[in-house]
C-alpha atoms as a PDB file:
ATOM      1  CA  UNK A   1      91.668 218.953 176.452  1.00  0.00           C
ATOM      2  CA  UNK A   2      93.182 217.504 173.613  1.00  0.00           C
ATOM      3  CA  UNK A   3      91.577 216.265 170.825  1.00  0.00           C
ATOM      4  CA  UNK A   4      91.325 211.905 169.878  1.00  0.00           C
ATOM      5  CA  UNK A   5      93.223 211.209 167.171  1.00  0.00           C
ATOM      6  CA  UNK A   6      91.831 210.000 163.837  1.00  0.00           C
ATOM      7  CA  UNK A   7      94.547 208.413 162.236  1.00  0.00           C
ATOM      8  CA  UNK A   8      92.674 206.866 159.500  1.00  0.00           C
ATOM      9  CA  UNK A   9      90.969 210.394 158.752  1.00  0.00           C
ATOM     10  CA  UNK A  10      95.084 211.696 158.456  1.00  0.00           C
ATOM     11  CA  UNK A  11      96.446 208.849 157.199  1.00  0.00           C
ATOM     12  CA  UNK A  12      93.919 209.249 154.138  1.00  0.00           C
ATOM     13  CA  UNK A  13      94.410 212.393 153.708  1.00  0.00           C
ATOM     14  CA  UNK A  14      98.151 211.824 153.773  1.00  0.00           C
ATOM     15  CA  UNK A  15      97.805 209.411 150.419  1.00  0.00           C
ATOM     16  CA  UNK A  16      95.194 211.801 148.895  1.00  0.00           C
ATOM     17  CA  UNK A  17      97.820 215.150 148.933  1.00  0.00           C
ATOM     18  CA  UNK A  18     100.913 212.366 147.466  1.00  0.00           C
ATOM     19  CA  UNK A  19      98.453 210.938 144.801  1.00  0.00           C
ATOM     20  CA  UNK A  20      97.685 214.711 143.465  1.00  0.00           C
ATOM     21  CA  UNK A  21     100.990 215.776 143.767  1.00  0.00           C
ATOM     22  CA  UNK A  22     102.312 213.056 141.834  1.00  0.00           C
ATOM     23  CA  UNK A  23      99.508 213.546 139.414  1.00  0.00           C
ATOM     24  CA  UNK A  24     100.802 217.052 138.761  1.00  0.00           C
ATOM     25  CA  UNK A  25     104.430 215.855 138.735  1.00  0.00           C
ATOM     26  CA  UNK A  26     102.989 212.877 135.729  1.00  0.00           C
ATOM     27  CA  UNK A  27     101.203 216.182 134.228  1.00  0.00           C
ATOM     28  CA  UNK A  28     104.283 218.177 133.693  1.00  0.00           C
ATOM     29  CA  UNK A  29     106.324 214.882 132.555  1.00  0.00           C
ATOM     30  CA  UNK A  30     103.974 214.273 129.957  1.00  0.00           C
ATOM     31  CA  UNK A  31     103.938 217.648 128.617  1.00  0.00           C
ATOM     32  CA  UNK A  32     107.735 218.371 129.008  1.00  0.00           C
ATOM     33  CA  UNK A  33     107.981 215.403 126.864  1.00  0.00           C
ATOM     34  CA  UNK A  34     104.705 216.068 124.309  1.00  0.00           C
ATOM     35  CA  UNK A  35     107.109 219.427 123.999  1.00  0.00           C
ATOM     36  CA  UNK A  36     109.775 217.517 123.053  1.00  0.00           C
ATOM     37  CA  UNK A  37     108.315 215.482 120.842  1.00  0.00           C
ATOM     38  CA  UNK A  38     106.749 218.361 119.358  1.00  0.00           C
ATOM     39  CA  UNK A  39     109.923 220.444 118.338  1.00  0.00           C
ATOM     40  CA  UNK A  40     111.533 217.481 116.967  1.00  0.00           C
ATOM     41  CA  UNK A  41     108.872 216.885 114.483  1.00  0.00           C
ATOM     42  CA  UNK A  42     109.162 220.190 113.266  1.00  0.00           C
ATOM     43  CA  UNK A  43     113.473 220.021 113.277  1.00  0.00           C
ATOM     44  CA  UNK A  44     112.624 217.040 111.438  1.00  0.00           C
ATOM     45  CA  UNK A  45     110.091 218.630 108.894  1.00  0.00           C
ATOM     46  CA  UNK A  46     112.471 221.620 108.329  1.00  0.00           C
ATOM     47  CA  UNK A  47     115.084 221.068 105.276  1.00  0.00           C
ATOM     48  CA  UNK A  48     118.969 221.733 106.904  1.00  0.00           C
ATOM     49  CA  UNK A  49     120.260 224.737 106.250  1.00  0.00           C
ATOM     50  CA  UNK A  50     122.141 225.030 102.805  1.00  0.00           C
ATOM     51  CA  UNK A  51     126.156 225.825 102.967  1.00  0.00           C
ATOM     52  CA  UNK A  52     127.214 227.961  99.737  1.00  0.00           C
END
């Protein structure tokens, strides 16, 4: 016998797996661009490179 369907049960559970994958996804955004931030600070710190 198959079993009654809960489709506000699924349909919840549905928007809770998209909300923490797009979590992760804002996650690795926000430290691909901390990263990026990050190493041009430090090209920005660094004097250029002298030509003799």
């Amino acid at each position: 016998m198959p079993r009654k369907p809960n489709y506000r049960f699924e349909r919840l559970e549905r928007e809770k797996a998209k909300a923490a994958k797009k979590a992760a996804r804002e996650a690795a955004k926000k430290e691909r661009a901390d990263a990026r931030k990050a190493e041009a600070a430090q090209a920005e710190e660094a004097p250029p490179p002298r030509e003799d």
